[in-house]
N, C-alpha and C. Protein backbone atom coordinates (compact mmCIF):
# COMPACT_ATOMS: atom_id res chain seq x y z
N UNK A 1 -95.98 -0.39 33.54
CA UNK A 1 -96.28 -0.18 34.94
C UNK A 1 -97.74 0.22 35.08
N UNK A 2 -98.29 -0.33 35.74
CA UNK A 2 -99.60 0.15 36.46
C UNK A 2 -99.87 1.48 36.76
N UNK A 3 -101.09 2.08 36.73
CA UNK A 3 -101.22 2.72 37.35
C UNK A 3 -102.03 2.82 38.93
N UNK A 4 -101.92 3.63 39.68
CA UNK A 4 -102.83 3.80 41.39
C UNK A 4 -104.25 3.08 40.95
N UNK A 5 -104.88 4.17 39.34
CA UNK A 5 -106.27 3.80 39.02
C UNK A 5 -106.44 2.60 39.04
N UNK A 6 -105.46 1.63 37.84
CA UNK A 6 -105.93 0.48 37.54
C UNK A 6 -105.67 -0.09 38.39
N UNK A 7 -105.06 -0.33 39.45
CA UNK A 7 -104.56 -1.19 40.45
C UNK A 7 -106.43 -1.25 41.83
N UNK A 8 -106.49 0.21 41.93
CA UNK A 8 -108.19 0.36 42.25
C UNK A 8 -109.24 -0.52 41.47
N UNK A 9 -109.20 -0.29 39.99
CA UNK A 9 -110.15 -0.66 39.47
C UNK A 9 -109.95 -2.18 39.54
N UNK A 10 -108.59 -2.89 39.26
CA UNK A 10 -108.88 -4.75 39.69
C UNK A 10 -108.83 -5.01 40.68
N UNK A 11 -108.68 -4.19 41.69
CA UNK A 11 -109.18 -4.70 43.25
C UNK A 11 -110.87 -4.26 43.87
N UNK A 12 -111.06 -3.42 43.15
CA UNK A 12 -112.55 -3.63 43.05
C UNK A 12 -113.48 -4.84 42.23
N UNK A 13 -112.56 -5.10 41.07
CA UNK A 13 -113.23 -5.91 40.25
C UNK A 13 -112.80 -7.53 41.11
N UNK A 14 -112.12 -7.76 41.77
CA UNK A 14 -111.81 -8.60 42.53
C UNK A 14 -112.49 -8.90 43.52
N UNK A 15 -112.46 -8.01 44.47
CA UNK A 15 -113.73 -7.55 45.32
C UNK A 15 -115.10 -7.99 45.42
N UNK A 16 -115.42 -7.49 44.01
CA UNK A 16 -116.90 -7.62 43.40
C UNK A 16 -117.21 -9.15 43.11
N UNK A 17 -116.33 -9.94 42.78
CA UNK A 17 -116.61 -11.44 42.03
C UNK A 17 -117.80 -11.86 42.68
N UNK A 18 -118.07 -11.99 43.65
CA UNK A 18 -119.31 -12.56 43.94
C UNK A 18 -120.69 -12.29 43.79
N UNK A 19 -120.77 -10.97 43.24
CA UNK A 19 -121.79 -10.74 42.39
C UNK A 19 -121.82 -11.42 41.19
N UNK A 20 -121.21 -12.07 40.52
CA UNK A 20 -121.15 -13.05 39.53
C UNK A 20 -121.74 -14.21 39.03
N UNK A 21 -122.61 -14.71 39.06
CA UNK A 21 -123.44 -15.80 39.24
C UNK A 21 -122.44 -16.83 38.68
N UNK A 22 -121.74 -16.51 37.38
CA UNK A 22 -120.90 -17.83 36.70
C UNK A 22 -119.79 -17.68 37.46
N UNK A 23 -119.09 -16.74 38.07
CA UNK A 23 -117.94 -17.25 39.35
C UNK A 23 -118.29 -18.08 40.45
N UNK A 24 -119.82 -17.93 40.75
CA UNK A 24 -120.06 -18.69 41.61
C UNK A 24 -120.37 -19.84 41.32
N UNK A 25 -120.98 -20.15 40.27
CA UNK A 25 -121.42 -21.57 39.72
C UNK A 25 -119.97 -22.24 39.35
N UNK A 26 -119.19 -21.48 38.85
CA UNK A 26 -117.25 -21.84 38.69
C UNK A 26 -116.69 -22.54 39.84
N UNK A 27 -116.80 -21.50 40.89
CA UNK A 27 -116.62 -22.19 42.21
C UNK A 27 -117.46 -23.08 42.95
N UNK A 28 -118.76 -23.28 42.54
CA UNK A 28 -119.52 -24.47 42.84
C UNK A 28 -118.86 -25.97 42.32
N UNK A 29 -118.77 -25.68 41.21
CA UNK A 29 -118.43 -26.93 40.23
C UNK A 29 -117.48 -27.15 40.41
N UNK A 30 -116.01 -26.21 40.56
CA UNK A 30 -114.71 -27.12 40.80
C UNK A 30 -114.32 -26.77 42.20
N UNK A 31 -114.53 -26.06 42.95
CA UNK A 31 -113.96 -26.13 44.48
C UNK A 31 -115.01 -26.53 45.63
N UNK A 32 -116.01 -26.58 45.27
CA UNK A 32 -117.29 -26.82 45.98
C UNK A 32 -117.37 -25.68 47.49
N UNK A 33 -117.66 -24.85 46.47
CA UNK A 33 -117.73 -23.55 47.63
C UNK A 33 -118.84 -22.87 46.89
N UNK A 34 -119.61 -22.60 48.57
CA UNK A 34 -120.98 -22.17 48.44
C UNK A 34 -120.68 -20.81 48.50
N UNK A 35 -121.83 -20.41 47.84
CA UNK A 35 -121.83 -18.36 48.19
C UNK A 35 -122.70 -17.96 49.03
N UNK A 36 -122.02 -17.56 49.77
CA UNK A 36 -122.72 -16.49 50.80
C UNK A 36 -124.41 -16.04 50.40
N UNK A 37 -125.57 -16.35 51.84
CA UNK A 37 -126.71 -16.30 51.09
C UNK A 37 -126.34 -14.80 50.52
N UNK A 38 -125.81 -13.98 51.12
CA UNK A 38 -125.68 -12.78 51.03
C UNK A 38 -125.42 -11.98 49.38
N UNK A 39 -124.40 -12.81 48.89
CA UNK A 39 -123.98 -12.54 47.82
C UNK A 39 -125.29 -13.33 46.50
N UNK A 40 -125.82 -14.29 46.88
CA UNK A 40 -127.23 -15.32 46.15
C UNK A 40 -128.15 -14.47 46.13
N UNK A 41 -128.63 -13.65 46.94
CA UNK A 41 -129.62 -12.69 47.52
C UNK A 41 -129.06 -11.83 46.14
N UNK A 42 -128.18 -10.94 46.71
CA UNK A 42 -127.81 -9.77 45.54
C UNK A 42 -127.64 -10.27 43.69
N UNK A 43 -127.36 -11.24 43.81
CA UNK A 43 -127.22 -12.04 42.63
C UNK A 43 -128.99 -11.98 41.66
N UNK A 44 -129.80 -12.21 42.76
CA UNK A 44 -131.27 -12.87 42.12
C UNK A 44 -131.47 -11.74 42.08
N UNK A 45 -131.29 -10.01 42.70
CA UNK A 45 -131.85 -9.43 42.98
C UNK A 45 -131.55 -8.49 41.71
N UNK A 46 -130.24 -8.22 40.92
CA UNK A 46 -129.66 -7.53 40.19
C UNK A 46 -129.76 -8.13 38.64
N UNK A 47 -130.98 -9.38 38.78
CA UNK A 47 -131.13 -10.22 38.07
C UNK A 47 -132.98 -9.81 37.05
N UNK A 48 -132.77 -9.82 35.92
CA UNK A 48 -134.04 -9.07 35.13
C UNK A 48 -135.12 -10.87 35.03
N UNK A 49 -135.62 -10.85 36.35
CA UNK A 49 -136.26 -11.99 36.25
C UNK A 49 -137.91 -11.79 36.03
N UNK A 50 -138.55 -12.51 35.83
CA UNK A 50 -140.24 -12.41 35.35
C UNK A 50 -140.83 -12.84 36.69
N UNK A 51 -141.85 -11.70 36.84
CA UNK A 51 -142.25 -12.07 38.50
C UNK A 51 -142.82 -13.56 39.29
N UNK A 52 -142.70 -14.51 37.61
CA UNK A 52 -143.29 -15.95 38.41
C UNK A 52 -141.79 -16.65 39.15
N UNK A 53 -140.57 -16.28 37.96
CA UNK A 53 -139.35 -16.77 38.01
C UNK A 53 -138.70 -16.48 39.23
N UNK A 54 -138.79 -15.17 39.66
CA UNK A 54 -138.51 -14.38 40.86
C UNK A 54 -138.95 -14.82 42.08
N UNK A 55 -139.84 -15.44 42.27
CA UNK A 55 -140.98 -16.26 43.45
C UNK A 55 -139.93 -17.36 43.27
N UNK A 56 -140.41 -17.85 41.94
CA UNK A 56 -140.13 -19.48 42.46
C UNK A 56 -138.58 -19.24 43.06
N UNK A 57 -137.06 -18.47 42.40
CA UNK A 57 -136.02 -18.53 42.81
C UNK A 57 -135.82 -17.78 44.34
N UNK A 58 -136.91 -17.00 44.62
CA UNK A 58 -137.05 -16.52 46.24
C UNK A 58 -136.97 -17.99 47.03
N UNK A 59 -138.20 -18.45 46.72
CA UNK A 59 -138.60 -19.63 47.20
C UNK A 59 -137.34 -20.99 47.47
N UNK A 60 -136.75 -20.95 46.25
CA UNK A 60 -135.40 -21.64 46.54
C UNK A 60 -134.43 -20.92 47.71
N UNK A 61 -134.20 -19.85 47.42
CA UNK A 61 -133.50 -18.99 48.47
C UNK A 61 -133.50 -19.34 49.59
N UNK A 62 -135.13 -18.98 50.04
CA UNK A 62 -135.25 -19.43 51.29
C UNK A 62 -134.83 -20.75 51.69
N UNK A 63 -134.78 -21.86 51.06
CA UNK A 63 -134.76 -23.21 51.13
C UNK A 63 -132.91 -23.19 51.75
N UNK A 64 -132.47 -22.83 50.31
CA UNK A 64 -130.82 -22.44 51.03
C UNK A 64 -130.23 -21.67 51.81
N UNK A 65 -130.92 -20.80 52.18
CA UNK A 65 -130.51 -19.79 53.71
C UNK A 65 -130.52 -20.40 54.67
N UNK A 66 -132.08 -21.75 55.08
CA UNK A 66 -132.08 -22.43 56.04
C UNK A 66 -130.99 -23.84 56.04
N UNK A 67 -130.72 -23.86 54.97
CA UNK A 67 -129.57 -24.84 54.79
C UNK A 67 -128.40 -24.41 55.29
N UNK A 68 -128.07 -22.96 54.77
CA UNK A 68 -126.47 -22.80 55.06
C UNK A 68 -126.50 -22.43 56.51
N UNK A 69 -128.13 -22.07 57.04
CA UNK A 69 -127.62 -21.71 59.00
C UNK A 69 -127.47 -22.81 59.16
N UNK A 70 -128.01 -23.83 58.85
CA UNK A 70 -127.55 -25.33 59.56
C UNK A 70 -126.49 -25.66 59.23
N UNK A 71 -125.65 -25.56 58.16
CA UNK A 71 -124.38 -26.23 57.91
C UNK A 71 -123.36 -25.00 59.26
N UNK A 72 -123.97 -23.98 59.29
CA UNK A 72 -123.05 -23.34 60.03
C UNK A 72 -122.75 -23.72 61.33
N UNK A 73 -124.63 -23.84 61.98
CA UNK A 73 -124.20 -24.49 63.17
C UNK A 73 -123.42 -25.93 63.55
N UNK A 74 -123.22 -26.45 62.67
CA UNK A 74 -122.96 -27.56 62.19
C UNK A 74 -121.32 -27.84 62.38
N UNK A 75 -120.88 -26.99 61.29
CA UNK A 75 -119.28 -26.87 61.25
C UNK A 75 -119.06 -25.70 62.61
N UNK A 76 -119.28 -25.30 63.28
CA UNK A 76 -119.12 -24.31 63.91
C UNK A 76 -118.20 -25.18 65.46
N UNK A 77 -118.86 -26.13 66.06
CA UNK A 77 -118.40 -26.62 66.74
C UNK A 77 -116.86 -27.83 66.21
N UNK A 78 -116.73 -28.03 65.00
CA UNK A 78 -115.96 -28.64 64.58
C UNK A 78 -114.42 -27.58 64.42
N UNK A 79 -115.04 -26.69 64.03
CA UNK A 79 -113.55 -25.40 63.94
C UNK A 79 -113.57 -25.25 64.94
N UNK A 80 -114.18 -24.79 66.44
CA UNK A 80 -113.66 -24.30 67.45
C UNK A 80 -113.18 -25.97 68.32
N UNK A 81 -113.35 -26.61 67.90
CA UNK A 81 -112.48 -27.82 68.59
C UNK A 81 -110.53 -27.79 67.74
N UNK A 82 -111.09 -27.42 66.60
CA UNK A 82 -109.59 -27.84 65.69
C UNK A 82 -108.67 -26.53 65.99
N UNK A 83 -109.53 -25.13 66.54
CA UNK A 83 -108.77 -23.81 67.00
C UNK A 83 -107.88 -24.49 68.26
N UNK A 84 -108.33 -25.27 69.24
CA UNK A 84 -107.78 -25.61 70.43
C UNK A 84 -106.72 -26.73 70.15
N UNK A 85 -106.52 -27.21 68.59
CA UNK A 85 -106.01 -28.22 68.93
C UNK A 85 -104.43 -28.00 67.90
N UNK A 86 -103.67 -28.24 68.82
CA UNK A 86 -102.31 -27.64 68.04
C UNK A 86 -102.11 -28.91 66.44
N UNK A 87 -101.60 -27.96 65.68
CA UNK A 87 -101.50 -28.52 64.20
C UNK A 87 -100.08 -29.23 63.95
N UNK A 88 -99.87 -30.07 63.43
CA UNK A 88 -99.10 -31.38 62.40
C UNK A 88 -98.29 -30.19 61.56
């Protein structure tokens, strides 16, 4: 039987996955799910990079932040049409 602790500690560790860079590259590669810039951000940031490496992967960052607001606005009108529309 479990204990209260451990049951805390893998729901934190559950929690946490997206700080993970290889969970996310996991879920890149077989479900094709993007990570949150949010979680990419904390990822590069908790990351022991060399200050040229750090630029250039900022620099990407930025590139995909402006990507994922556009995919948002994007899909955004497509879910609130499929919210209104009764399901099969």
């Amino acid at each position: 039987m479990r204990s209260a602790l451990e049951g805390t500690i893998s729901g934190l560790l559950l929690a946490m996955y997206h700080y993970n860079p290889e969970t996310a590259l996991e879920e890149l590669t077989e479900d094709a799910v993007l990570p949150h810039p949010v979680h990419l951000r904390d990822m590069i940031v908790r990351s022991r990079l060399q200050p040229d490496r750090a630029l250039a992967l900022n620099r990407s960052f930025q590139d995909y932040l402006h990507a994922f607001g556009e995919l948002q606005k994007i899909v955004q009108p497509v879910l609130e049409e499929l919210v209104k529309t009764a399901r099969k």
